[in-house]
Protein backbone atom coordinates (compact mmCIF):
# COMPACT_ATOMS: atom_id res chain seq x y z
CA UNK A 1 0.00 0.00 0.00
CA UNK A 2 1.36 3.63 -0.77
CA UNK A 3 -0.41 6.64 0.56
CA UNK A 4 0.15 10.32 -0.15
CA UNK A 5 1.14 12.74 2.32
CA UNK A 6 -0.96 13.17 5.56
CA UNK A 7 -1.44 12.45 9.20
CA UNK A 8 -2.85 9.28 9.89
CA UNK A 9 -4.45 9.25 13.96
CA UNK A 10 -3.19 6.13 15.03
CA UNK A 11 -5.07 4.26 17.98
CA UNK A 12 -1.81 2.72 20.04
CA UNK A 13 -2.52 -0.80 21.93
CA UNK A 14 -0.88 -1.03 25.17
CA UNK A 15 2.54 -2.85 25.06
CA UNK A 16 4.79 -1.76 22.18
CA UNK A 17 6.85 1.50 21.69
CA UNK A 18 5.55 4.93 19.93
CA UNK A 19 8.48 3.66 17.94
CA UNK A 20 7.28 0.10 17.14
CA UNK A 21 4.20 1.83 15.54
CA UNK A 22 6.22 4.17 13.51
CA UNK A 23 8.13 0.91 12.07
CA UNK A 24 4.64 -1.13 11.73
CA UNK A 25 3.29 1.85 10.01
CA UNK A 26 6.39 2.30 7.32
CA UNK A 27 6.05 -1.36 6.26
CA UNK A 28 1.81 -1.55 6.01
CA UNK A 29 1.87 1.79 3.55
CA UNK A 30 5.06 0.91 1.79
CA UNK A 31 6.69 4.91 3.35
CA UNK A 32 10.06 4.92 4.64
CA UNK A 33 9.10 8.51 5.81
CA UNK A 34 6.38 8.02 9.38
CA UNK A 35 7.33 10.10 11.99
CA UNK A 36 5.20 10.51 15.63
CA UNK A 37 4.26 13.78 17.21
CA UNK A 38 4.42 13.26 20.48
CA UNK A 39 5.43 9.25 22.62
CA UNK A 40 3.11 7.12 24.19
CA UNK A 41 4.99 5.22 26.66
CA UNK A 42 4.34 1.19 26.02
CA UNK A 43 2.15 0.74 28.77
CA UNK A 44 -0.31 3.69 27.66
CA UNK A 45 -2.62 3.49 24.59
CA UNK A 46 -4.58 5.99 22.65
CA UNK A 47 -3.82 8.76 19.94
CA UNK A 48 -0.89 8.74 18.17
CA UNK A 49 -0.83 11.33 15.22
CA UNK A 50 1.75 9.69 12.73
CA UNK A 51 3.14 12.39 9.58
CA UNK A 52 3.31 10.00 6.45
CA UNK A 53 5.59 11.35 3.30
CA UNK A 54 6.12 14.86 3.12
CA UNK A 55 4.09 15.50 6.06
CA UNK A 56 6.47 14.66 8.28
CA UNK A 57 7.53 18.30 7.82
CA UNK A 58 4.22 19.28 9.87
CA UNK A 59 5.22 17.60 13.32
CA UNK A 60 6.68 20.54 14.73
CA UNK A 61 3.90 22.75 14.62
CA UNK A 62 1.44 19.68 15.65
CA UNK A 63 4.11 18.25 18.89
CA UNK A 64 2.70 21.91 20.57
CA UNK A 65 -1.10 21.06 20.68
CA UNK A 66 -2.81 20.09 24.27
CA UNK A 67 -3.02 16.85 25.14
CA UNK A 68 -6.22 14.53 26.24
CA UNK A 69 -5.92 11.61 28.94
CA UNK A 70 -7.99 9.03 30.94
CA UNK A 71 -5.82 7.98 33.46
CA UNK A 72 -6.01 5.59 36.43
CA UNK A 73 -3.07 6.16 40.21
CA UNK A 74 -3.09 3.89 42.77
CA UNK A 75 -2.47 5.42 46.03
CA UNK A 76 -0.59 3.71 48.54
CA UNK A 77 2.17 2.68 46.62
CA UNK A 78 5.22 4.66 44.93
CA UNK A 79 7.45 3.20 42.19
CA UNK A 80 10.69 4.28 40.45
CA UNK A 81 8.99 5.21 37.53
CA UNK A 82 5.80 6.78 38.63
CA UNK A 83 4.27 4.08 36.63
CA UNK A 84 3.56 0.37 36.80
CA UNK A 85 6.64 -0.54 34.68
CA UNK A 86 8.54 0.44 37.97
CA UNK A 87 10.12 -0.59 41.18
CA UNK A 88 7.95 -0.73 44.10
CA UNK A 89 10.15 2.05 46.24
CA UNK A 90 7.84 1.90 49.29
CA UNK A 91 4.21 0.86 50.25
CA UNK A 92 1.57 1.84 52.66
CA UNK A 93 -2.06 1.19 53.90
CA UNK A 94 -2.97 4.74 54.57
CA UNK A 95 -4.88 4.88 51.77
CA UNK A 96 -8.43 2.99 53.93
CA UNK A 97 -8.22 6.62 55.71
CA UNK A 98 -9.43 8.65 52.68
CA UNK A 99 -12.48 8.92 50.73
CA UNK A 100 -13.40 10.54 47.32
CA UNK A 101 -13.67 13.83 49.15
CA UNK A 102 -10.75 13.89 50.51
CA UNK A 103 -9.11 12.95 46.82
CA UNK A 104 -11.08 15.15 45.00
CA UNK A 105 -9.94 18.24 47.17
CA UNK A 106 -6.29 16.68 47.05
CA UNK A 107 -7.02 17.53 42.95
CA UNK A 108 -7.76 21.03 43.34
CA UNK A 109 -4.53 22.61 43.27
CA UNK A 110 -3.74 20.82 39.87
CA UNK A 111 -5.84 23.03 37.84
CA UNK A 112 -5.01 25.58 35.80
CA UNK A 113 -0.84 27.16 35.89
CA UNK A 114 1.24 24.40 38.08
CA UNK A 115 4.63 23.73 37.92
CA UNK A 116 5.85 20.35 37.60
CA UNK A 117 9.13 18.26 38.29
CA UNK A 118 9.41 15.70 35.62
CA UNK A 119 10.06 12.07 36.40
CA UNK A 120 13.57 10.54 36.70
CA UNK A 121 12.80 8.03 34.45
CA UNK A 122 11.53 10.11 31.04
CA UNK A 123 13.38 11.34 27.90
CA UNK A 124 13.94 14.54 28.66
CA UNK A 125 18.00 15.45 28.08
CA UNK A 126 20.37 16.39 30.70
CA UNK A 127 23.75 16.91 29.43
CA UNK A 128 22.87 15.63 26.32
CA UNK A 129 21.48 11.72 27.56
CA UNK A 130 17.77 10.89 28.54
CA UNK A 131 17.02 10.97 31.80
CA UNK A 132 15.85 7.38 31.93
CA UNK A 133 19.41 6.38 30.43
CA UNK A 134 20.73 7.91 33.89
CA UNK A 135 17.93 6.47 35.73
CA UNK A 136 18.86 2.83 35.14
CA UNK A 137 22.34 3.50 36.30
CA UNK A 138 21.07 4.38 39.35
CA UNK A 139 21.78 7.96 39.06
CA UNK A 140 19.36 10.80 40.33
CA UNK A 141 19.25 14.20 38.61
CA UNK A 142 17.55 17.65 40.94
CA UNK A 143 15.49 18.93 37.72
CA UNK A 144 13.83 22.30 38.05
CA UNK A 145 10.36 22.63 37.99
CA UNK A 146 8.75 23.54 34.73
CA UNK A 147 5.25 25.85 34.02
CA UNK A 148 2.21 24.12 33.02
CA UNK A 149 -1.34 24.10 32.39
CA UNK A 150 -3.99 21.69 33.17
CA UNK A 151 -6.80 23.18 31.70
CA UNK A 152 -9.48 20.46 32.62
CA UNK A 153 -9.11 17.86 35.46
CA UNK A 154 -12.25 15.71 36.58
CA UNK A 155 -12.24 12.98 38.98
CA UNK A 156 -14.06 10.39 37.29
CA UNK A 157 -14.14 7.34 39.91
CA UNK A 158 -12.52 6.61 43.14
CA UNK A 159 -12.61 2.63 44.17
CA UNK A 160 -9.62 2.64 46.69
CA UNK A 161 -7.35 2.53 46.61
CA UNK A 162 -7.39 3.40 43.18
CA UNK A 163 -8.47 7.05 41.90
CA UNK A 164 -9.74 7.48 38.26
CA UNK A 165 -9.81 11.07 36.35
CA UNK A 166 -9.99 13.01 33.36
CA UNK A 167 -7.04 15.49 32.12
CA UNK A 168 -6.64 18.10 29.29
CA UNK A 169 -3.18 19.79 29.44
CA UNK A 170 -0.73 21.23 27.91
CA UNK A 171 2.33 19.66 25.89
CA UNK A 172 4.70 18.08 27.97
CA UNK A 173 2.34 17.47 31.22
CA UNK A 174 3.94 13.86 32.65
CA UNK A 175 0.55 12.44 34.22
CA UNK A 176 2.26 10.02 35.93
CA UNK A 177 3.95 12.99 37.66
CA UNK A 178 0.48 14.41 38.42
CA UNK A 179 -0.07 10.85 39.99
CA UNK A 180 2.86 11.22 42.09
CA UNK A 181 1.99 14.97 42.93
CA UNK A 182 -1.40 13.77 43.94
CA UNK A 183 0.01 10.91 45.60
CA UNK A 184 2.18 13.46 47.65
CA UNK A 185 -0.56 16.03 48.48
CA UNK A 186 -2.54 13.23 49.91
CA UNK A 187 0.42 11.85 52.20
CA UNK A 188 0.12 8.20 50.76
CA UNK A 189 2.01 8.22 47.55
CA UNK A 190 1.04 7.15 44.45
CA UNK A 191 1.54 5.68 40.51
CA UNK A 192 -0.17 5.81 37.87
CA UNK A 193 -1.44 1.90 36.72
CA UNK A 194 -3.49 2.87 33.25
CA UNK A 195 -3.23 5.31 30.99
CA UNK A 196 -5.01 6.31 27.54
CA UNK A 197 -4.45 9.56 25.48
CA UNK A 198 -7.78 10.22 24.29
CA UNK A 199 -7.29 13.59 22.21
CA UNK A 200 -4.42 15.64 20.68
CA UNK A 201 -5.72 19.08 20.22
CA UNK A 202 -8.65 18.66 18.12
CA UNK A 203 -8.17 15.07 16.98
CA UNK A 204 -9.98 12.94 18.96
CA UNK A 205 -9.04 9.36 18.96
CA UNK A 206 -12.60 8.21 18.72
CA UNK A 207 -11.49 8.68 15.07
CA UNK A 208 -8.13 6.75 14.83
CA UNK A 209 -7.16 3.89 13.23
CA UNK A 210 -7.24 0.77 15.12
CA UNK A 211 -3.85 -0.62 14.79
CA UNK A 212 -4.96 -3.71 13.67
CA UNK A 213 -6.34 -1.89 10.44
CA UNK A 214 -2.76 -0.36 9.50
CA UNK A 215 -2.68 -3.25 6.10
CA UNK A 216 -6.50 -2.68 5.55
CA UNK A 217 -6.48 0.66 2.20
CA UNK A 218 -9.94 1.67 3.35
CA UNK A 219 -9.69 2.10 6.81
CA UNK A 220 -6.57 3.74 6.72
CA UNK A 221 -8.31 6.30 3.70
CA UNK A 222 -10.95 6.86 6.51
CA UNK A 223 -9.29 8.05 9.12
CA UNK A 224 -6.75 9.88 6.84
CA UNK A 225 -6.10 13.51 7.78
CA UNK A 226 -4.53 15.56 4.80
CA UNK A 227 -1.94 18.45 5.06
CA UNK A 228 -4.55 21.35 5.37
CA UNK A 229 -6.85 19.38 7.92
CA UNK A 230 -4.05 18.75 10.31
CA UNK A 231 -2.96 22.40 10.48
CA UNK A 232 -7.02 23.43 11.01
CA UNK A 233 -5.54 25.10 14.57
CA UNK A 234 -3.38 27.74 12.61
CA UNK A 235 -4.85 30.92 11.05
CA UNK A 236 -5.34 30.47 6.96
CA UNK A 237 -4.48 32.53 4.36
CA UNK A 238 -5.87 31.70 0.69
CA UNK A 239 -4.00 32.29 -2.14
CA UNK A 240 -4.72 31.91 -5.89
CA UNK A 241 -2.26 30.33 -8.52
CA UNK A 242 0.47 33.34 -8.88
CA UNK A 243 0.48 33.49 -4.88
CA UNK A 244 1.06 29.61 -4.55
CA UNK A 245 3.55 29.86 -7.66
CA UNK A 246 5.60 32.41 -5.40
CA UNK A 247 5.92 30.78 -2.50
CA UNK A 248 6.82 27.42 -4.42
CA UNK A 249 9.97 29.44 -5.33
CA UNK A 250 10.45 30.54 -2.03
CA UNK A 251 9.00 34.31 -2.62
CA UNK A 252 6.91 36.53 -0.37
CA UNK A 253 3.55 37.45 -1.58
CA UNK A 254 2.32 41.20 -1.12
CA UNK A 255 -0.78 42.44 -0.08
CA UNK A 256 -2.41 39.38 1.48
CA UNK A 257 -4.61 41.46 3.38
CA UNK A 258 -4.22 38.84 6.36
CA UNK A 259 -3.70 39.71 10.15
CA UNK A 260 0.05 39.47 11.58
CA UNK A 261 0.84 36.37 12.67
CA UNK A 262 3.96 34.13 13.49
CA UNK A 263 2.60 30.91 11.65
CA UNK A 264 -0.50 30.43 9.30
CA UNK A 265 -1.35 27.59 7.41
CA UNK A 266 -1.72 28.82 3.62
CA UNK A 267 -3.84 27.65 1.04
CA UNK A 268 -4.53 26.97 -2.50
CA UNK A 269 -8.56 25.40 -2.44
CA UNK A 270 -8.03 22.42 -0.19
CA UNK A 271 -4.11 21.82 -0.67
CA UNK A 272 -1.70 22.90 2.04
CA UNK A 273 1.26 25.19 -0.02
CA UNK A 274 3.04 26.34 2.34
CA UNK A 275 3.40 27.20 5.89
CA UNK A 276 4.55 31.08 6.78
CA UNK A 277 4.21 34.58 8.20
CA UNK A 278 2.01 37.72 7.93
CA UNK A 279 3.91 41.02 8.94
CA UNK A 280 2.08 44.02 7.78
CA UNK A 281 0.33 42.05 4.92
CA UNK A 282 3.36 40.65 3.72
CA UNK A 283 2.82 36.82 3.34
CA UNK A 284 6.68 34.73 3.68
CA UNK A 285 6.96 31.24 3.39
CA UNK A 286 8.57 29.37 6.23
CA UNK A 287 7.75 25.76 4.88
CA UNK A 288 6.88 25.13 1.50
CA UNK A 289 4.82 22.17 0.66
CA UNK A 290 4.05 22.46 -2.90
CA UNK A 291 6.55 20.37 -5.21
């Protein structure tokens, strides 16, 4: 099977690697170029948007969007990892003393701006090596807390000593961090045992391909995204012919008439040209996308 260029929304099974998909996916549609926007680690599931051919050009300005999760911690015990994957690091029964109150209150100072320390184990780069490289040697990093938003939290279901919720947050929120955090606020500790990106800005995985259906032509055509439809969260600027011509060869195009802004998504009808930026009416490519 060969597909043209486009993001395919990829529903991951839990067990193998954002990177396993990426492989399964360059063999079932016969394209050496699949890239990822954003890991899964193997123990989650959910939405994976995967840039096919030319398209993997568009995964920096998709890596940015907010991020959708159902996600299950179990209080009472802590691991290495934050996650299941880990090393029970210590264990306790203090859990029978709360009740969904008590969690749901515990929740309330994880909305909205929060700063977050990032796990040990995660591949964020210190000196130049992933953190979970260092991790596994035993090694422990101080890391600085970083800014976030968590723009929607809901507790969804608390059978203890497990605690179920709902999160929308920005790019880069670790939830198993937010399991630890709420762990931590509730004096018991915590990990997080299931969890299942449901949305990646405004692709909702309702709409993904099972990965099962990667070798099946119409199910991938179904859930295929093109180059326009993935950028729908930009601002768009239309063009006719001579504009698109332009900006094939790299040229600004005068007069656009569009607002300022540091990235648009431009358009010829319903094919993606190029991506750029409006200063004083002045449309320049950043990305071109027409061949």
């Amino acid at each position: 099977m060969r597909v043209a260029a486009g993001v395919l929304p990829l529903d991951k099974p839990e067990g193998p690697t954002s990177h396993d998909m990426v492989a399964r996916a360059r063999k079932a549609l016969g394209e050496r170029r699949v890239g990822h926007t954003g890991t899964l680690d193997p123990f989650a599931s959910g939405l994976l948007l995967l840039c096919v051919g030319k398209a993997t050009r568009l995964a920096q300005f998709l890596t940015g969007l907010d991020k959708g999760y159902e996600a299950v911690a179990r209080l009472g015990v802590r691991t290495d990892s934050e996650d299941r994957d880990g090393t029970v690091v210590s264990e306790t029964d203090d859990w029978t003393g709360l009740d969904a109150r008590a969690v749901d209150e515990a929740l309330a100072p994880f909305r909205g701006e929060i700063r977050q320390v990032p796990p040990q184990f995660s591949a964020k780069k210190v000196g130049g090596e992933a953190m979970h490289r260092k991790a596994r040697r035993g090694e422990h990093v101080p890391l600085e807390p970083r800014a976030l938003h968590i723009h929607e939290l809901e507790l969804l279901d608390v059978t203890l000593p497990h605690v179920r919720f709902r999160v929308r947050c920005s790019s880069g929120t670790y939830v198993r961090s937010l399991a630890r955090d709420l762990g931590e606020a509730l004096g018991v500790g915590a990990h997080l045992t299931h969890l299942r990106r449901t949305s990646v800005g405004g692709f909702d995985v309702d709409g993904a391909l099972p990965a099962t259906a990667l070798d099946q032509p119409a199910a991938v055509e179904a859930a295929w995204i093109s180059p326009l439809e993935a950028l729908a969260h930009l601002p768009r600027v239309r063009v006719d012919e001579a504009g698109a011509t332009e900006l094939g060869h790299g040229r600004v195009v005068q007069g656009t008439g569009a607002a300022d802004a540091d990235t648009v998504a431009v358009a010829l009808g319903e094919e993606l040209v190029a991506v750029g930026t409006v200063t004083e009416g002045v449309l320049k490519p950043r990305k071109v996308f027409r061949s």
